[in-house]
Structures are given as structure tokens and as C-alpha cells.
PDB file of N, CA and C in Angstrom:
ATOM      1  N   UNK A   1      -1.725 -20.909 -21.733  1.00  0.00           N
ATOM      2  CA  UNK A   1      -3.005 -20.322 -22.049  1.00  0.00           C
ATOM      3  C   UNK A   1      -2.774 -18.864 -22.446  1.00  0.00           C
ATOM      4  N   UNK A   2      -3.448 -18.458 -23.790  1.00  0.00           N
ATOM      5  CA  UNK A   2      -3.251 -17.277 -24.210  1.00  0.00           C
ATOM      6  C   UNK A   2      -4.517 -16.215 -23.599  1.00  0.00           C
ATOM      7  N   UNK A   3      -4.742 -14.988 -23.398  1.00  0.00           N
ATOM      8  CA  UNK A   3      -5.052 -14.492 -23.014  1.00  0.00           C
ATOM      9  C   UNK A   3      -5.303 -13.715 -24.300  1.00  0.00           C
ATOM     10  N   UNK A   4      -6.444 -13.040 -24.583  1.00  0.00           N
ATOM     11  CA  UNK A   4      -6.507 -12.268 -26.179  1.00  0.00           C
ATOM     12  C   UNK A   4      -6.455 -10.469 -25.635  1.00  0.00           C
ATOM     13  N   UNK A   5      -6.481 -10.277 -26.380  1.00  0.00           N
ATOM     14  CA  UNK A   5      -6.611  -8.036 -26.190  1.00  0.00           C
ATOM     15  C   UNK A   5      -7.916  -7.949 -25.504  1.00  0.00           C
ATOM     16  N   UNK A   6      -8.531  -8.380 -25.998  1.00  0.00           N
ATOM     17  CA  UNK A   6      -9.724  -7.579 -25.100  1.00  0.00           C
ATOM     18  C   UNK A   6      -9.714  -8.050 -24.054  1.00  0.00           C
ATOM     19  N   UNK A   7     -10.028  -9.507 -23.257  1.00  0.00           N
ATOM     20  CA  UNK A   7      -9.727 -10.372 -22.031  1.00  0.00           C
ATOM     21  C   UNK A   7      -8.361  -9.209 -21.526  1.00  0.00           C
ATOM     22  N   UNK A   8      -8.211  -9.199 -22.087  1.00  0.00           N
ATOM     23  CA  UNK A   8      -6.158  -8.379 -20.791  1.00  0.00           C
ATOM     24  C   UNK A   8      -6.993  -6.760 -20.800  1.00  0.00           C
ATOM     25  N   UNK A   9      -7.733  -6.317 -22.081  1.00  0.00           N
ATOM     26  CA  UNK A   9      -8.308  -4.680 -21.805  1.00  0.00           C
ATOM     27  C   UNK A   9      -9.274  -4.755 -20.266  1.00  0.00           C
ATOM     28  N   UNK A  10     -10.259  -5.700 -20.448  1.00  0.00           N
ATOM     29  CA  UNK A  10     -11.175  -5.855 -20.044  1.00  0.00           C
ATOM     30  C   UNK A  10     -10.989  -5.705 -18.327  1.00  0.00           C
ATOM     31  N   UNK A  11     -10.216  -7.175 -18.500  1.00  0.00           N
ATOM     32  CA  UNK A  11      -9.322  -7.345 -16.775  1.00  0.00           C
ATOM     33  C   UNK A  11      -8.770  -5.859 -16.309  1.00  0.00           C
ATOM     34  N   UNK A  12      -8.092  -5.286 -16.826  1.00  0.00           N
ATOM     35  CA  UNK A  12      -7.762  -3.783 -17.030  1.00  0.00           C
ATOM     36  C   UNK A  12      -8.367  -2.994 -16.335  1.00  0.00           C
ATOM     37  N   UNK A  13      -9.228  -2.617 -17.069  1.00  0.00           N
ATOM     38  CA  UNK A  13     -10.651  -1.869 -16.595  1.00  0.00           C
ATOM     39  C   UNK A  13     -11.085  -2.016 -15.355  1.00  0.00           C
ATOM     40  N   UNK A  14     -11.336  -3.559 -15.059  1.00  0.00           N
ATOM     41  CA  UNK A  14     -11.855  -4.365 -14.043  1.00  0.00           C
ATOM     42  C   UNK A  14     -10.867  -3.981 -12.468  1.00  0.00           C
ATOM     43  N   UNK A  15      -9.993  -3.549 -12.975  1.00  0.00           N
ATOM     44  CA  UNK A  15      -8.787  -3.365 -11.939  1.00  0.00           C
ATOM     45  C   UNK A  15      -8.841  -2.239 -11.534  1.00  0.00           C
ATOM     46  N   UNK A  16      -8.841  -1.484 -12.438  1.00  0.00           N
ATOM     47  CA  UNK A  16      -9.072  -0.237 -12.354  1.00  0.00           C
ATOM     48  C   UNK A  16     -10.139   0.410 -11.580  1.00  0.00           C
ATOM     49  N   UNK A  17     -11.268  -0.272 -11.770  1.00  0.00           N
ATOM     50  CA  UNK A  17     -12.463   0.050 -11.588  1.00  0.00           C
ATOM     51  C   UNK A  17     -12.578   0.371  -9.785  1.00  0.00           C
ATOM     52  N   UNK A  18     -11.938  -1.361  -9.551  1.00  0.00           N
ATOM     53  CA  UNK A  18     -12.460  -1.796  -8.248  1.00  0.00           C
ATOM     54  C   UNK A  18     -10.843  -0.792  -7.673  1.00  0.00           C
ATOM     55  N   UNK A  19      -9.922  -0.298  -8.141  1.00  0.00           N
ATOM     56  CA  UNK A  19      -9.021   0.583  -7.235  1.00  0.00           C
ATOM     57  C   UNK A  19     -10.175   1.748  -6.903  1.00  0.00           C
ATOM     58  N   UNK A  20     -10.773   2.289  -7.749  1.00  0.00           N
ATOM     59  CA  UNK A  20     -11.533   3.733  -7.733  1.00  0.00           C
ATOM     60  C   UNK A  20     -12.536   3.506  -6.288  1.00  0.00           C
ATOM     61  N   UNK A  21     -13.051   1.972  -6.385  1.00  0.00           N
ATOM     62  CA  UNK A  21     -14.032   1.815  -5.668  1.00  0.00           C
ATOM     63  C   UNK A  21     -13.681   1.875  -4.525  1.00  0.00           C
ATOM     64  N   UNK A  22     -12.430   0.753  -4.234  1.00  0.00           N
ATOM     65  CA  UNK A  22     -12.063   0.684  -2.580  1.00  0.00           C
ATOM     66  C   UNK A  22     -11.135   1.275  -2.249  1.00  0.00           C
ATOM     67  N   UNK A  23     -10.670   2.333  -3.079  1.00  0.00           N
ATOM     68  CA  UNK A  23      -9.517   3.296  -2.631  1.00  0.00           C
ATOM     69  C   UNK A  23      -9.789   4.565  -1.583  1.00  0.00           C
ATOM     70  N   UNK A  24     -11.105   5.170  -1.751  1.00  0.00           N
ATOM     71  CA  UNK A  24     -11.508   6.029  -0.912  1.00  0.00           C
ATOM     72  C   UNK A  24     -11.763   5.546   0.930  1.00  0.00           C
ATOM     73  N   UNK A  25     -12.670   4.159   0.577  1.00  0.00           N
ATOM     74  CA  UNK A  25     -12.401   3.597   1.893  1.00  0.00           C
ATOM     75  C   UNK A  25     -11.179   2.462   2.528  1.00  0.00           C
ATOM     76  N   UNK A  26     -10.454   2.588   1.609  1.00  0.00           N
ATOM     77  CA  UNK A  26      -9.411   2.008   2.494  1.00  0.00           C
ATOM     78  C   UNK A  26      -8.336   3.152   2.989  1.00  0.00           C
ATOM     79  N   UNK A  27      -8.233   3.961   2.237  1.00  0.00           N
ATOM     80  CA  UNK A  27      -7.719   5.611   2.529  1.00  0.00           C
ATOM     81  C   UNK A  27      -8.157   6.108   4.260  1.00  0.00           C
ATOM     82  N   UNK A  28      -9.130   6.069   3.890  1.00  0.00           N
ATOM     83  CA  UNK A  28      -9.965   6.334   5.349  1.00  0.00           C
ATOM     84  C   UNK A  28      -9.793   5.192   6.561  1.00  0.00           C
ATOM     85  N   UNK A  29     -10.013   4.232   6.272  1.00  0.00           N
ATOM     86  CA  UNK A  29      -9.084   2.834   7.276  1.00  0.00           C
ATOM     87  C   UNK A  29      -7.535   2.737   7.745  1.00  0.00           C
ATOM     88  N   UNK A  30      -7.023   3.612   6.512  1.00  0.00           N
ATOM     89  CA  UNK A  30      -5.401   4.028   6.958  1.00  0.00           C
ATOM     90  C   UNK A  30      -5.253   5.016   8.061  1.00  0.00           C
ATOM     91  N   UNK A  31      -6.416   6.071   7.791  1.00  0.00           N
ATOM     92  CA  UNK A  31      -5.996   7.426   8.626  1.00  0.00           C
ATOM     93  C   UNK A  31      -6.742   7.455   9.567  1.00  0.00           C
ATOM     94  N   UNK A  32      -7.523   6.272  10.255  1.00  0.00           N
ATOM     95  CA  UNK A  32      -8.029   6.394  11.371  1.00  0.00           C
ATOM     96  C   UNK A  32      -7.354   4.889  12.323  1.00  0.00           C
ATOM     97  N   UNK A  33      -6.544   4.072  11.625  1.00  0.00           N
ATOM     98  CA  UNK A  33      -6.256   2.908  12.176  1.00  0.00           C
ATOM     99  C   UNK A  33      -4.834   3.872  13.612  1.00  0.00           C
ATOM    100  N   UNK A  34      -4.893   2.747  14.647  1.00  0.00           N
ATOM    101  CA  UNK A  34      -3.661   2.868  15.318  1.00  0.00           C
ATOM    102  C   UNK A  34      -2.681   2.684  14.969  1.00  0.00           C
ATOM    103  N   UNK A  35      -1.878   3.511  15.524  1.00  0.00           N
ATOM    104  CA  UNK A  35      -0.360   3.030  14.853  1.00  0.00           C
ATOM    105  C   UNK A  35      -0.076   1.924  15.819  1.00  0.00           C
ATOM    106  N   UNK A  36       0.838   0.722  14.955  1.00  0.00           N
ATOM    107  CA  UNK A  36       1.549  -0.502  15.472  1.00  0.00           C
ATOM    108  C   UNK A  36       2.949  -0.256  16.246  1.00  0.00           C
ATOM    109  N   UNK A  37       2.991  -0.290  17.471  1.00  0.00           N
ATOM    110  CA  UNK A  37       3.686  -0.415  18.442  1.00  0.00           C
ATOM    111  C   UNK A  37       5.065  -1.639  17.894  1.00  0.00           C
ATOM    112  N   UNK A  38       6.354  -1.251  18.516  1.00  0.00           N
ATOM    113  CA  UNK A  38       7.040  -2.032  18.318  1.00  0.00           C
ATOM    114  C   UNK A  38       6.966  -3.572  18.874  1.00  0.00           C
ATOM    115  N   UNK A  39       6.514  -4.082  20.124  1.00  0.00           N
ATOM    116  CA  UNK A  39       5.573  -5.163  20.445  1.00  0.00           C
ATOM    117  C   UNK A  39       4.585  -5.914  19.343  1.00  0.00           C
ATOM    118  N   UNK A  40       3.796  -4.839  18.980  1.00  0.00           N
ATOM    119  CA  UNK A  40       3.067  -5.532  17.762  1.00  0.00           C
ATOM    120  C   UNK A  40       4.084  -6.184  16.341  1.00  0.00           C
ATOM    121  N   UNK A  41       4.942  -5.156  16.385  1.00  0.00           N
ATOM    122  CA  UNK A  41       5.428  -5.915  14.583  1.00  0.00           C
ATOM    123  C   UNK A  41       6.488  -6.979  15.617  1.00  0.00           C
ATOM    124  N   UNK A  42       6.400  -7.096  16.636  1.00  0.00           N
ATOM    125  CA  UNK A  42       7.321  -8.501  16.914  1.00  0.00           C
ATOM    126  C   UNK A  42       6.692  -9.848  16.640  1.00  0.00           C
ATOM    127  N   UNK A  43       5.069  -9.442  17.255  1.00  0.00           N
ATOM    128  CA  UNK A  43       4.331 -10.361  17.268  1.00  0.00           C
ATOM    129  C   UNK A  43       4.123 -10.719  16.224  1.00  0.00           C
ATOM    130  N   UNK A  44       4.134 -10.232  14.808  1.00  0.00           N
ATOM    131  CA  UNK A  44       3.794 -10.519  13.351  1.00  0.00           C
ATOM    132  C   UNK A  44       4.685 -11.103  12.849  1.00  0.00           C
ATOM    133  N   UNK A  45       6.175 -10.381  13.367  1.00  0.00           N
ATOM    134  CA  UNK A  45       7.377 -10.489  12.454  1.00  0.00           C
ATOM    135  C   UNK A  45       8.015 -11.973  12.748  1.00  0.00           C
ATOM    136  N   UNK A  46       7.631 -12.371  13.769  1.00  0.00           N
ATOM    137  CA  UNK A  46       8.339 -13.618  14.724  1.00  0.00           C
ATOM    138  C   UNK A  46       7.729 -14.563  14.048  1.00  0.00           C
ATOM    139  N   UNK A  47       6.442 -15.277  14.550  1.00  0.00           N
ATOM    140  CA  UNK A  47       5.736 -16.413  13.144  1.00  0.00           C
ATOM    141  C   UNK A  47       6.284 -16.127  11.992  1.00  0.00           C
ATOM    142  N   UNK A  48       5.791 -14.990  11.478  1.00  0.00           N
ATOM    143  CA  UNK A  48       6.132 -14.812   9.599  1.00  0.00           C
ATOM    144  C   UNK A  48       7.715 -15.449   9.465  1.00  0.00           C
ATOM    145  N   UNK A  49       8.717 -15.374  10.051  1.00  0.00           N
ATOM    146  CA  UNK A  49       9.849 -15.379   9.977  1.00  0.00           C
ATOM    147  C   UNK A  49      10.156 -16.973  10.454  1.00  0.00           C
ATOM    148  N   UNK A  50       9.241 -17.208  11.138  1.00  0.00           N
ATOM    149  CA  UNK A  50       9.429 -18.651  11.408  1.00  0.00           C
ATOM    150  C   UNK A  50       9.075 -19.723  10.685  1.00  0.00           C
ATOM    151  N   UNK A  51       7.768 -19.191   9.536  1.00  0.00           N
ATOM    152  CA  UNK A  51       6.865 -19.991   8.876  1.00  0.00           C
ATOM    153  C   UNK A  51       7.992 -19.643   7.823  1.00  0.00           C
ATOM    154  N   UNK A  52       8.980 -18.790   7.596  1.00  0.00           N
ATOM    155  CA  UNK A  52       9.300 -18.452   6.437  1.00  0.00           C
ATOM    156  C   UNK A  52      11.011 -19.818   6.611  1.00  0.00           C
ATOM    157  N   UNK A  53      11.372 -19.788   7.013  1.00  0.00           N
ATOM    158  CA  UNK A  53      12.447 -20.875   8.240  1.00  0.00           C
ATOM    159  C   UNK A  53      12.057 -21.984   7.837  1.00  0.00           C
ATOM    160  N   UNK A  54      10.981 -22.768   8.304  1.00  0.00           N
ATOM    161  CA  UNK A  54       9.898 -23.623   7.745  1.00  0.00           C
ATOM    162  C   UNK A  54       9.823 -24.129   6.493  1.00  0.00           C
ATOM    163  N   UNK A  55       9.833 -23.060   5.557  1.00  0.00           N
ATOM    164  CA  UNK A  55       9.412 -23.409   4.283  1.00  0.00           C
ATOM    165  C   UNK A  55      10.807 -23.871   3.554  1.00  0.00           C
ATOM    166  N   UNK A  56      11.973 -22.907   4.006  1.00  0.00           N
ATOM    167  CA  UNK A  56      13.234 -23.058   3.499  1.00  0.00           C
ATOM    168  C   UNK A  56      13.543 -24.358   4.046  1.00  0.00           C
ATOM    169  N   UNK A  57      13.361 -24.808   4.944  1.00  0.00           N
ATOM    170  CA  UNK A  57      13.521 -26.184   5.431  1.00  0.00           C
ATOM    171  C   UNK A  57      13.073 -27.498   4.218  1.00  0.00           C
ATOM    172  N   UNK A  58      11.589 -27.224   4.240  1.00  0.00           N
ATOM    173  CA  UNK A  58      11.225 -28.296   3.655  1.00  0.00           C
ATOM    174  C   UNK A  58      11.698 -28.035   1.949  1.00  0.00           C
ATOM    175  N   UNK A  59      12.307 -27.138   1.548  1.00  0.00           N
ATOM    176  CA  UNK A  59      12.958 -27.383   0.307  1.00  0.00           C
ATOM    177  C   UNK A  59      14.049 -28.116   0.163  1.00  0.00           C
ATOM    178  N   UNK A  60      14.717 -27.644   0.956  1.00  0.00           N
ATOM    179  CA  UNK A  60      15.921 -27.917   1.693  1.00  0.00           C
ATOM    180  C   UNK A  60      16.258 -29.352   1.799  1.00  0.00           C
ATOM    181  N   UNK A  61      14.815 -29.478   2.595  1.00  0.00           N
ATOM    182  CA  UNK A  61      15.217 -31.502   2.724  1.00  0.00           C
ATOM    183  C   UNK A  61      14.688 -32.309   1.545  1.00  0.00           C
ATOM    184  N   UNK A  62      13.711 -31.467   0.429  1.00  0.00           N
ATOM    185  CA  UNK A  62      13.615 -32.244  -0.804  1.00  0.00           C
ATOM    186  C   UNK A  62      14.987 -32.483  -1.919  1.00  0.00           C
ATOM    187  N   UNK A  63      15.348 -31.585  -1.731  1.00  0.00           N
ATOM    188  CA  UNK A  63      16.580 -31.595  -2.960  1.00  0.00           C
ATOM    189  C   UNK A  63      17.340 -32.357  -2.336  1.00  0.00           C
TER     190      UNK A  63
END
């Protein structure tokens, strides 16, 4: 599927737009959030790393 100049300008814009919009408040969600404790990125890092284990698996057993 081709995509024409204006459709890719347009999207563009559109990207652009919505950075301007939610950039101020997510700025502000950064500099008031807690900082993540080493406990916390275990708790994230452990699933993610497991689901990621997981996935290499089931390729793994297709080929």
C-alpha cells in the first residue's frame, strides 16, 4: 500500500501536533513521578525477561 505526499505530510503534522499537545504534561508527570527503586525494576525486569524467554521458545520450537 502506497501512501501519497500529502497522507505522509498530513500524518506529519498530526504527529507533530499531538507531541506539542502532550509534551508539556507528560514533562510534568516525569518531574513529579517517584523515582523506581532497585526492587521495582526487578519486578518489571523479571516477567519482561521471562515473557521475552517465552517467545524465543515458541520460535524456537516452530522451525
Amino acid at each position: 500500500m502506497m501512501v501519497s505526499v500529502w497522507e505522509a505530510l498530513l500524518l506529519g503534522v498530526l504527529v507533530l501536533l499531538l507531541l506539542f499537545w502532550f509534551g508539556p504534561g507528560v514533562r510534568a508527570a516525569m518531574r513529579n513521578s517517584r523515582r523506581g527503586t532497585a526492587e521495582d525494576w526487578r519486578g518489571v525486569l523479571l516477567p519482561l525477561g521471562l515473557v521475552v524467554l517465552f517467545v524465543i521458545l515458541l520460535i524456537a520450537s516452530v522451525r
